[in-house]
C-alpha atoms as a PDB file:
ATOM      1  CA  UNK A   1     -14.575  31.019 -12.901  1.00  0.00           C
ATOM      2  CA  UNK A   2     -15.904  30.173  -9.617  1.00  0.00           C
ATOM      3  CA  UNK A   3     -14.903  25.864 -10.715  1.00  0.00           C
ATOM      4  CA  UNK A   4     -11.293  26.500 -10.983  1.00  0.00           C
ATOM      5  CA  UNK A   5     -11.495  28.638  -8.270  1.00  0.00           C
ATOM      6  CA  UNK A   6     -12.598  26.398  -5.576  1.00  0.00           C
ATOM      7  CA  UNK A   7     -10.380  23.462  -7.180  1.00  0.00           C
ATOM      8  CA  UNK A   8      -7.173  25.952  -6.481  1.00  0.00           C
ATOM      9  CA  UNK A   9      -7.784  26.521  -2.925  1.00  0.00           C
ATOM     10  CA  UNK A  10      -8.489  22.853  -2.346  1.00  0.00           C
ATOM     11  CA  UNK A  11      -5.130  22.544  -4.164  1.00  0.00           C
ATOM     12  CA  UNK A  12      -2.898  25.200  -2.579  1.00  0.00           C
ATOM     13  CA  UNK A  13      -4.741  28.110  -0.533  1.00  0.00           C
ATOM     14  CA  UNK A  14      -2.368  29.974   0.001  1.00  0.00           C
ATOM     15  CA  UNK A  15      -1.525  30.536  -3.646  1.00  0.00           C
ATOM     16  CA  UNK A  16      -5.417  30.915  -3.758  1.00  0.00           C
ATOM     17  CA  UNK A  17      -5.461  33.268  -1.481  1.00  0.00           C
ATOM     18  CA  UNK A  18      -2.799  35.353  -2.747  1.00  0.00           C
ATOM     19  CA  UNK A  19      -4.311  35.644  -6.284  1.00  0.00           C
ATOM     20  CA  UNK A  20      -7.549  36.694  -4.600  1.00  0.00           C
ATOM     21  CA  UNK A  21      -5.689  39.582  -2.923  1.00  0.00           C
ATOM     22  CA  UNK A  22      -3.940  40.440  -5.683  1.00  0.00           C
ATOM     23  CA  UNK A  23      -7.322  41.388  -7.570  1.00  0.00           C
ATOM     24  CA  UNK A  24      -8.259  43.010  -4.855  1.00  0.00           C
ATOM     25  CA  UNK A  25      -4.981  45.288  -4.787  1.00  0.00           C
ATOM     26  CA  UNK A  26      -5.383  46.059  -8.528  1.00  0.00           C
ATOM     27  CA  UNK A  27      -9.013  47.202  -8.101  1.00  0.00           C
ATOM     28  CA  UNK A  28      -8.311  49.717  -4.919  1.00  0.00           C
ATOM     29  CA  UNK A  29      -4.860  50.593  -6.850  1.00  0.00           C
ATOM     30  CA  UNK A  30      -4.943  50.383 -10.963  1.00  0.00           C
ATOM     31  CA  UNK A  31      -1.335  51.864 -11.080  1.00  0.00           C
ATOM     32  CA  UNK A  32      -0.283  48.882  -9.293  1.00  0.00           C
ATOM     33  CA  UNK A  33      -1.730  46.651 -11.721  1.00  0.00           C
ATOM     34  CA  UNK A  34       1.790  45.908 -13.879  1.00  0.00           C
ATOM     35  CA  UNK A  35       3.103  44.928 -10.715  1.00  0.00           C
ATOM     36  CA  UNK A  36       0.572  42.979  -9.518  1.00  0.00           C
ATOM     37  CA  UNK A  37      -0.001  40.944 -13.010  1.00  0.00           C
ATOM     38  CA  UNK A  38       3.767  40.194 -13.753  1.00  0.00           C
ATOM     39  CA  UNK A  39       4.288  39.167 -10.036  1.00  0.00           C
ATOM     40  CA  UNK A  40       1.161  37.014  -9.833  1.00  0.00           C
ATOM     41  CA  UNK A  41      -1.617  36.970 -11.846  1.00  0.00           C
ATOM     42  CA  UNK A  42       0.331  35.852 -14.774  1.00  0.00           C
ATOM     43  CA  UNK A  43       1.762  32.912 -13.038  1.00  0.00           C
ATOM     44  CA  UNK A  44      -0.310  29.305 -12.896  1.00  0.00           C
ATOM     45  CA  UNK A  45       1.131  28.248  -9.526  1.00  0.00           C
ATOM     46  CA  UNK A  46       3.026  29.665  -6.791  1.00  0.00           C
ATOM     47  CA  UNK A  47       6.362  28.561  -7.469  1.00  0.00           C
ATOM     48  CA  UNK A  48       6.271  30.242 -10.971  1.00  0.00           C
ATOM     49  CA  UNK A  49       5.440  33.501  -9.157  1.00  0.00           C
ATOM     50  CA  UNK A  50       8.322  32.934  -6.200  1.00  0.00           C
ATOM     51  CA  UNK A  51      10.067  32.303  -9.083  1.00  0.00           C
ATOM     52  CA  UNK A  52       9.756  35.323 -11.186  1.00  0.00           C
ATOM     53  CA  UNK A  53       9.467  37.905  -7.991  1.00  0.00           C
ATOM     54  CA  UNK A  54      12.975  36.665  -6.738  1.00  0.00           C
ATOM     55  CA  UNK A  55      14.486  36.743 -10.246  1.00  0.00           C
ATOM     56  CA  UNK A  56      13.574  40.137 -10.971  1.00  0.00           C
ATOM     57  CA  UNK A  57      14.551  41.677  -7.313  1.00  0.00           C
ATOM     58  CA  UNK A  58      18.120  40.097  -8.390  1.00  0.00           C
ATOM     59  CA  UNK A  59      18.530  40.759 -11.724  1.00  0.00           C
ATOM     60  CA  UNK A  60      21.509  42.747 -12.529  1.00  0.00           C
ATOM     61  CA  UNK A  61      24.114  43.539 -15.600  1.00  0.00           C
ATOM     62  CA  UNK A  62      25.688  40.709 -14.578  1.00  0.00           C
ATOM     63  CA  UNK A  63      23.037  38.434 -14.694  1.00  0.00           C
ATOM     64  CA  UNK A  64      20.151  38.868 -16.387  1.00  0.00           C
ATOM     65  CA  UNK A  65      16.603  38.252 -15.068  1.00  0.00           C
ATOM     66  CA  UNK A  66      15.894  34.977 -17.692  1.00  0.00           C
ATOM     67  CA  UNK A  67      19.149  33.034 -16.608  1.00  0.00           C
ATOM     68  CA  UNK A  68      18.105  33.572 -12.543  1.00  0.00           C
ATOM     69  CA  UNK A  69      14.621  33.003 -13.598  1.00  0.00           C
ATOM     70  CA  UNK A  70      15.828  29.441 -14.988  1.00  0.00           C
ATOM     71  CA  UNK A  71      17.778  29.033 -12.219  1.00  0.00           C
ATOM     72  CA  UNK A  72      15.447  29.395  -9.704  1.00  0.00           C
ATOM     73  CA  UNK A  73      12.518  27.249 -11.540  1.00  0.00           C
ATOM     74  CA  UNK A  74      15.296  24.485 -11.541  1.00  0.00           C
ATOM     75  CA  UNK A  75      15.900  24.505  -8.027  1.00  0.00           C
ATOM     76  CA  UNK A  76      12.195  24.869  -6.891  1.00  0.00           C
ATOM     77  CA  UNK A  77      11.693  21.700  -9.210  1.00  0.00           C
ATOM     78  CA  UNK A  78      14.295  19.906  -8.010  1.00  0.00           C
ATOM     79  CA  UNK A  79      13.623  20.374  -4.287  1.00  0.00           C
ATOM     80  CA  UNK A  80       9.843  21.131  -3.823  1.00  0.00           C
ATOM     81  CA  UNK A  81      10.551  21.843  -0.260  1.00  0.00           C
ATOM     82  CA  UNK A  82      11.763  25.043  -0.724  1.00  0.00           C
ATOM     83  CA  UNK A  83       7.905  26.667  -1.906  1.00  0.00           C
ATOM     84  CA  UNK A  84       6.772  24.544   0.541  1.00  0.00           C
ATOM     85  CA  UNK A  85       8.983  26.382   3.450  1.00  0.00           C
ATOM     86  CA  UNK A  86       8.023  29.492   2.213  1.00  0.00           C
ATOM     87  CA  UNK A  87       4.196  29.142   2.327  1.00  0.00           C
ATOM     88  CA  UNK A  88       5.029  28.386   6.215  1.00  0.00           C
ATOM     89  CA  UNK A  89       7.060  31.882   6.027  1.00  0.00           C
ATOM     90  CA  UNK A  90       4.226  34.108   4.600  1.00  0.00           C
ATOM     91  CA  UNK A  91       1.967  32.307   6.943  1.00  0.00           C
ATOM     92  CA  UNK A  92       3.786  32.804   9.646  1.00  0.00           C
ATOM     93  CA  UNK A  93       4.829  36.417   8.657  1.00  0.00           C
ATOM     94  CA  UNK A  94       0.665  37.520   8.486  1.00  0.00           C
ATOM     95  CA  UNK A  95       0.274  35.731  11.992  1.00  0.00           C
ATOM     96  CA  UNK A  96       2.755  37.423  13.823  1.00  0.00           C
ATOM     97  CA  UNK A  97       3.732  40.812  12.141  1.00  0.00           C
ATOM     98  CA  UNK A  98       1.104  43.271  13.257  1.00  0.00           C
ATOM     99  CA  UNK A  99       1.773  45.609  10.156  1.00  0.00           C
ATOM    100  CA  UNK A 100       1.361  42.347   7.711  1.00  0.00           C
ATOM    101  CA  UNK A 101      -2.836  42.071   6.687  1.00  0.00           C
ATOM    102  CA  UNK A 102      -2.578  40.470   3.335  1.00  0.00           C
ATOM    103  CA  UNK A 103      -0.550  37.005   2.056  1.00  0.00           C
ATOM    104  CA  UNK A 104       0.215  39.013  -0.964  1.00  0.00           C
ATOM    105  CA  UNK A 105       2.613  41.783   1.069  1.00  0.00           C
ATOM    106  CA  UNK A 106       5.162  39.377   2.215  1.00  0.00           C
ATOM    107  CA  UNK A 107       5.398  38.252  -1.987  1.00  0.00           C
ATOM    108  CA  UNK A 108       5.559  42.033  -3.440  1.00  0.00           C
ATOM    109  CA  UNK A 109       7.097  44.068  -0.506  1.00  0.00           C
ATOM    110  CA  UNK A 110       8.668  42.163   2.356  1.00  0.00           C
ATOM    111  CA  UNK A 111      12.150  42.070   1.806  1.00  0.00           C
ATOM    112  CA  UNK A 112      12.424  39.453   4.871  1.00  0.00           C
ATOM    113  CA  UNK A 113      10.447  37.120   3.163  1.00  0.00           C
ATOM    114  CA  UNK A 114      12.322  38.146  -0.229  1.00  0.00           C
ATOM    115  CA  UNK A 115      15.662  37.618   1.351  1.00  0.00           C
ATOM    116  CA  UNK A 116      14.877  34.081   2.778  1.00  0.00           C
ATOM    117  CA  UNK A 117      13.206  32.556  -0.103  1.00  0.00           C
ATOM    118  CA  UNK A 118      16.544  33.760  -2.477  1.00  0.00           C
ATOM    119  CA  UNK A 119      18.282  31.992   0.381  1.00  0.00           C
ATOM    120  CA  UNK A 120      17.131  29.186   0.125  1.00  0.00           C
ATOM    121  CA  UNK A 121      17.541  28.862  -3.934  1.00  0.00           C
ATOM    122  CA  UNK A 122      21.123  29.610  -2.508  1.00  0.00           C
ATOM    123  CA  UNK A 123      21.183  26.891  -0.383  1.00  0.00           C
ATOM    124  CA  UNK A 124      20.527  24.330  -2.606  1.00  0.00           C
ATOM    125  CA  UNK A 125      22.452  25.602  -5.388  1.00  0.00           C
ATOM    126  CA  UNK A 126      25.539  24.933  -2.405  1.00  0.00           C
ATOM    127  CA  UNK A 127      23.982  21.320  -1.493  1.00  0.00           C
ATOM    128  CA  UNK A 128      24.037  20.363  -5.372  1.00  0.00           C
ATOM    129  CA  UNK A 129      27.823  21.696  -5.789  1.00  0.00           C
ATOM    130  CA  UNK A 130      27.083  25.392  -7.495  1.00  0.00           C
ATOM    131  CA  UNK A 131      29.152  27.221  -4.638  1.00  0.00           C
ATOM    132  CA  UNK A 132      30.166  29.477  -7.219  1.00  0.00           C
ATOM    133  CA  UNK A 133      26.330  30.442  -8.117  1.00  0.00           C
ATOM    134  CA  UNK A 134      25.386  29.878  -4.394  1.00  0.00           C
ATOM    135  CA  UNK A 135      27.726  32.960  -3.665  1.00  0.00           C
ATOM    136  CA  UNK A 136      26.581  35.329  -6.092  1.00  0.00           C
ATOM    137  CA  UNK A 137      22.678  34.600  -5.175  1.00  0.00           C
ATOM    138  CA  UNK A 138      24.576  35.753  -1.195  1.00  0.00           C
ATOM    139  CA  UNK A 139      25.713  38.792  -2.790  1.00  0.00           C
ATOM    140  CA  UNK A 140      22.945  39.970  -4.264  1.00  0.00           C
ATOM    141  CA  UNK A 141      20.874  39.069  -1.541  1.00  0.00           C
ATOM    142  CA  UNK A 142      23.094  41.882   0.237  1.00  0.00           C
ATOM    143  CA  UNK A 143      23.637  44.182  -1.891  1.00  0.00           C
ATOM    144  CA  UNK A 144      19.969  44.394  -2.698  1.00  0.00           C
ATOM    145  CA  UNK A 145      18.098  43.593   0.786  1.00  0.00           C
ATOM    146  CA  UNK A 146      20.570  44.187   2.910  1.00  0.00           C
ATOM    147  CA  UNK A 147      20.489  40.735   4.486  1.00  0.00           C
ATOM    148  CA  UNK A 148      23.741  38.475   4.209  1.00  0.00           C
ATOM    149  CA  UNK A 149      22.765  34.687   4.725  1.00  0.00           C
ATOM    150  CA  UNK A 150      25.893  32.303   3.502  1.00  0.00           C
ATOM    151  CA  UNK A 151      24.334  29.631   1.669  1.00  0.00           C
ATOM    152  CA  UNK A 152      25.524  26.811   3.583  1.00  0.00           C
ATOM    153  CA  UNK A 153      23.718  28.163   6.745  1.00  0.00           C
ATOM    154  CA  UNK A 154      20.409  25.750   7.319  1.00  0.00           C
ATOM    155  CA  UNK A 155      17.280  27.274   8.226  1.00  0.00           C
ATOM    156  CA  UNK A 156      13.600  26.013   9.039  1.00  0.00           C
ATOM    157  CA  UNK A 157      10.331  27.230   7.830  1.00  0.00           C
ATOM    158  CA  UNK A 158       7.641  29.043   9.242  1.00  0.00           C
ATOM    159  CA  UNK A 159      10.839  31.727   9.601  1.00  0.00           C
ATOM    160  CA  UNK A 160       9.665  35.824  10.246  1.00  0.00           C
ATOM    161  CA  UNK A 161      12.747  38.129   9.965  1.00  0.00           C
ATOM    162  CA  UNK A 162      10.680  41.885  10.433  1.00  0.00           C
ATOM    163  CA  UNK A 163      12.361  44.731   9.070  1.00  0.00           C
ATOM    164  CA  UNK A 164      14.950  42.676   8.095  1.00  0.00           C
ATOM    165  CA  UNK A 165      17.881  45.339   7.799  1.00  0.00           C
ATOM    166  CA  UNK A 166      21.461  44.308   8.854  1.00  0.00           C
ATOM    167  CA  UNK A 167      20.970  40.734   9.085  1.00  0.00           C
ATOM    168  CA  UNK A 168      23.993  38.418   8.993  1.00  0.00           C
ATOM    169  CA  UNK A 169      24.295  34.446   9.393  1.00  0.00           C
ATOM    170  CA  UNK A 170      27.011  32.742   9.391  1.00  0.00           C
ATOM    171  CA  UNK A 171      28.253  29.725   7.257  1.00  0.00           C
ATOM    172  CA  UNK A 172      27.617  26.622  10.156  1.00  0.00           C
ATOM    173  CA  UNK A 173      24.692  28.568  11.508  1.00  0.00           C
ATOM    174  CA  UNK A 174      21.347  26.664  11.796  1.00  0.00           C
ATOM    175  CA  UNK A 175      17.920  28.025  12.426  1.00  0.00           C
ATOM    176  CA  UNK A 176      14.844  25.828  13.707  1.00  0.00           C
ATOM    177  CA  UNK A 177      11.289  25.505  12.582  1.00  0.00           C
ATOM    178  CA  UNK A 178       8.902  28.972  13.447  1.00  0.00           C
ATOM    179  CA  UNK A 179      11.517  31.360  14.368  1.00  0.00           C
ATOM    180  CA  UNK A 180      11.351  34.787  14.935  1.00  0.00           C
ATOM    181  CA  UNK A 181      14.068  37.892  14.732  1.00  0.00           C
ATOM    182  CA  UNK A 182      14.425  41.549  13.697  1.00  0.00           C
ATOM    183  CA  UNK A 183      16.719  44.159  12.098  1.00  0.00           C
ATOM    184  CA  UNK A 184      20.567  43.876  12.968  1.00  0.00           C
ATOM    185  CA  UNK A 185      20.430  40.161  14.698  1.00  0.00           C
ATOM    186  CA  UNK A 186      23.973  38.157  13.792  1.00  0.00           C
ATOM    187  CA  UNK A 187      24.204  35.180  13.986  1.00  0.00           C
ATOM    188  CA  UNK A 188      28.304  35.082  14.103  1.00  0.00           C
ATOM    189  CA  UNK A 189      31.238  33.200  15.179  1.00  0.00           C
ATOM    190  CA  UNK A 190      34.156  34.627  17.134  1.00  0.00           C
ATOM    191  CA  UNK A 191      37.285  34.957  15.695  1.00  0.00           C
ATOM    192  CA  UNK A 192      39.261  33.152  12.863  1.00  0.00           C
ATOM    193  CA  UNK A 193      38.411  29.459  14.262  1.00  0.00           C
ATOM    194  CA  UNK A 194      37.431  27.232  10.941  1.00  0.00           C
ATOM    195  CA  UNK A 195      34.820  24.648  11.077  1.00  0.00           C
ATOM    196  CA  UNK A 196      31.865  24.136  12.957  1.00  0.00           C
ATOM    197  CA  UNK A 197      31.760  28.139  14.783  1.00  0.00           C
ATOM    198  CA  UNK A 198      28.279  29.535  14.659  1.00  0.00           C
ATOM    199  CA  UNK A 199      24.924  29.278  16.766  1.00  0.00           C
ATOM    200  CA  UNK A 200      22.117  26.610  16.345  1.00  0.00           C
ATOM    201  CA  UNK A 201      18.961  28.625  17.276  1.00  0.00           C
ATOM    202  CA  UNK A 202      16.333  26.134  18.225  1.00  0.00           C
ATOM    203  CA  UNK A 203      12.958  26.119  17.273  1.00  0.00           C
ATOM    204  CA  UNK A 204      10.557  28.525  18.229  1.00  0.00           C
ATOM    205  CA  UNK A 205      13.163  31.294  19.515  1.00  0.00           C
ATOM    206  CA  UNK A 206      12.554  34.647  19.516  1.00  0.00           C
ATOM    207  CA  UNK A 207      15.207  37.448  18.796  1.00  0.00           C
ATOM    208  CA  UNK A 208      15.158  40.981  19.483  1.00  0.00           C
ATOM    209  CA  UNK A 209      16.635  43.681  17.219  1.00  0.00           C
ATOM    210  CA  UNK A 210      19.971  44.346  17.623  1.00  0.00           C
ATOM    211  CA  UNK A 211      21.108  40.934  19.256  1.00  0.00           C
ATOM    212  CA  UNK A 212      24.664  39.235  18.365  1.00  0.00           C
ATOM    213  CA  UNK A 213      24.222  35.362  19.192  1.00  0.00           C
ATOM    214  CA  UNK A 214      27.899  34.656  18.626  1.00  0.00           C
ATOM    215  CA  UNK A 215      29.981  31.018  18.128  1.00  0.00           C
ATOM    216  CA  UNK A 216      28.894  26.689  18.269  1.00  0.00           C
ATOM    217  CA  UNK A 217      26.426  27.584  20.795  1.00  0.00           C
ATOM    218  CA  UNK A 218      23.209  26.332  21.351  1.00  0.00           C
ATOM    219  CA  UNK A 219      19.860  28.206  21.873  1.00  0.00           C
ATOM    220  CA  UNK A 220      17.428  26.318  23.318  1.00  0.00           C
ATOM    221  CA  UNK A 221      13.990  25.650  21.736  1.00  0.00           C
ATOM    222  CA  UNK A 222      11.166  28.432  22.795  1.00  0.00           C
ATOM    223  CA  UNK A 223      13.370  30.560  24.144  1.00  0.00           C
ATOM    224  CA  UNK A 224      13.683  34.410  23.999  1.00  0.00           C
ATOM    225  CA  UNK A 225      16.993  36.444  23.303  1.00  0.00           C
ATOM    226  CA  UNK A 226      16.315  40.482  24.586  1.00  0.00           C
ATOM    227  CA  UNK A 227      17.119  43.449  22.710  1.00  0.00           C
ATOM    228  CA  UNK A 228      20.702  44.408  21.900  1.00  0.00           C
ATOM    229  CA  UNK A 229      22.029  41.267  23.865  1.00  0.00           C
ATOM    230  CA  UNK A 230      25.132  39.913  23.076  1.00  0.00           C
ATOM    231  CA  UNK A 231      25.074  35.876  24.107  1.00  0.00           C
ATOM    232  CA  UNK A 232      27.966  34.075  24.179  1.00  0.00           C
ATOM    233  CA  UNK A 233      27.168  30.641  25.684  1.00  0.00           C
ATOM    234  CA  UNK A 234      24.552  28.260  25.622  1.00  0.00           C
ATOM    235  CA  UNK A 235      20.975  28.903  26.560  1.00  0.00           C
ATOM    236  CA  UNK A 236      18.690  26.049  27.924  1.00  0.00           C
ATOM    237  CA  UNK A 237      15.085  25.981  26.474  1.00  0.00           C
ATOM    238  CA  UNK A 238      12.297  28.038  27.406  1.00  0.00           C
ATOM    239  CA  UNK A 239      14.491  30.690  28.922  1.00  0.00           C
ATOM    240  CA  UNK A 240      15.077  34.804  28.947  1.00  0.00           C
ATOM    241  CA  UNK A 241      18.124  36.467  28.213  1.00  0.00           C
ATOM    242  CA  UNK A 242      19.220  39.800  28.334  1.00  0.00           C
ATOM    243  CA  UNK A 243      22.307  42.010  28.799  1.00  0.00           C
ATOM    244  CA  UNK A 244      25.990  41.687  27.159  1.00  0.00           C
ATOM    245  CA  UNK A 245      27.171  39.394  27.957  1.00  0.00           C
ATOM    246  CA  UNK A 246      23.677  37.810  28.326  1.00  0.00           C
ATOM    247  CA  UNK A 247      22.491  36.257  31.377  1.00  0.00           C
ATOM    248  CA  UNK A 248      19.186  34.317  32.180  1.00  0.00           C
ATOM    249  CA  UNK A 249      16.821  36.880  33.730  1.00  0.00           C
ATOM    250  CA  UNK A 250      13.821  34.115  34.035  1.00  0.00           C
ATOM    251  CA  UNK A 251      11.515  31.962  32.457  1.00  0.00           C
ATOM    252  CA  UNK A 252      10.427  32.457  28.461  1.00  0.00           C
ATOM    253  CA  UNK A 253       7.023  33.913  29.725  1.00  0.00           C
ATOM    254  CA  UNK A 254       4.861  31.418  27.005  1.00  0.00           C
ATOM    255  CA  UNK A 255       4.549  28.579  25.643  1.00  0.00           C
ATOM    256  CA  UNK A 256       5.586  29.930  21.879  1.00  0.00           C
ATOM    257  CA  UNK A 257       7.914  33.112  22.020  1.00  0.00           C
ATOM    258  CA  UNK A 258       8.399  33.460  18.414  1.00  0.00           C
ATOM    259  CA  UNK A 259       4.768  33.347  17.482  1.00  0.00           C
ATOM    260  CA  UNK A 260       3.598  35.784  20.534  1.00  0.00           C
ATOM    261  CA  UNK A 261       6.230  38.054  20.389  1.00  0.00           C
ATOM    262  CA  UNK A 262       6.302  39.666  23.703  1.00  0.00           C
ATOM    263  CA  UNK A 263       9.870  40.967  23.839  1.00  0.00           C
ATOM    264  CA  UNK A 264       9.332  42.452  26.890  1.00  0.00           C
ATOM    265  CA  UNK A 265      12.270  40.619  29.924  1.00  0.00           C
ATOM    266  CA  UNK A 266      10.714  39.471  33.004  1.00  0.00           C
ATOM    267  CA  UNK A 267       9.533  42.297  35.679  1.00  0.00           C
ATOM    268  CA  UNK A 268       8.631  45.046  33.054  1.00  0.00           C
END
């Protein structure tokens, strides 16, 4: 055993890792061990197990678990980039949620990480002309986690949404490499305006809960959006805003916002 082991971490540690945690889990917690095996210890690579775990969180009367299971080992075929995205996310999920200790949560319990990775199935099923599947992978996304993404929205990798409750991006939206956000952030337009009409969120921003970044605005790279802010217009890199509407209320405080995630404005 301890061969094959050593040649799958050289391989892909973080699938590596995961499997090692997963024994763990079953031998402090033998109840858990259906879970654990189906989700993935039965699985050869990591993409089967992203695979299965999103297929069975969607599964439905309407669509059963085997024909989303297909569908989603298609697309992670066809566009390798998407498993590779979300090993950044579950890396980036252990490194900066303090309640995250294990590679294996984000795969079994994280509905953030849950929600993006079925996003991004999503995303290419609307790049490769499915809209029609693209949609229903959005609606079960929010019917089951409670997160509404529209498939045509871009985002980056290394991507932590915490909590994850209440979160809706828009159709024109982008998000950039190693961002950060919690429960209830939108990412909206402003009215009935068609075409281009939702934020770009640069990389390495940080967003509290509650925050409504709303219309074609740009958020500049490292920067930090308060609590409950509502920001309407552009914000240059490396800045703070807070307050609806938002205003600058000084620098970004670090070098990386979204991986130190000090939400804290300037002067507390």
């Amino acid at each position: 055993m301890a061969t094959p082991r050593i040649q799958l971490a050289e391989l892909d540690p973080v699938w590596s890792r995961i499997r090692l945690e997963a024994e763990a889990a079953i031998s402090g917690e033998p109840l858990l061990g259906g879970l654990v095996h189906s989700s993935v210890l039965h699985h050869a690579s990591f993409e089967r197990a992203l695979a299965y775990r999103i297929s069975m969180k969607l599964t439905s009367p309407e669509m059963s678990g085997q024909i989303l299971r297909e569908i989603v080992d298609a697309a992670l075929a066809d566009e390798p980039e998407i498993a590779q995205a979300a090993r950044a996310d579950i890396v980036a999920i252990c490194d900066r949620d303090p309640a995250c200790h294990t590679f294996l949560q984000p795969m079994l319990y994280f509905k953030g990480f849950q929600a993006v990775q079925a996003y991004r199935v999503a995303h290419h099923l609307w790049t490769t002309g499915r809209r029609d599947m693209a949609y229903f992978f959005q609606m079960r996304v929010s019917e089951v986690f409670g997160v509404d993404i529209h498939p045509a929205a871009r985002i980056g990798k290394g991507v932590m949404i915490d909590h994850a409750h209440s979160i809706v991006i828009g159709e024109t939206a982008v998000v950039g490499d190693n961002v950060s956000m919690l429960h209830s952030v939108t990412l909206g337009g402003t009215g009935k305006t068609d075409g281009d009409r939702h934020p770009k969120i640069g990389d390495g921003v940080l967003i509290g809960a509650g925050a409504h970044v709303l219309g074609n605005i740009t958020i500049g790279h490292c920067s930090r959006i308060a609590a409950g802010s509502v920001v309407l217009h552009d914000v240059p890199p490396c800045k703070t805003v807070a307050g609806v509407p938002a205003r600058i209320v000084g620098e970004a405080g670090c070098a990386q916002p979204a991986i130190n995630m000090d939400h804290r404005v300037p002067g507390e």
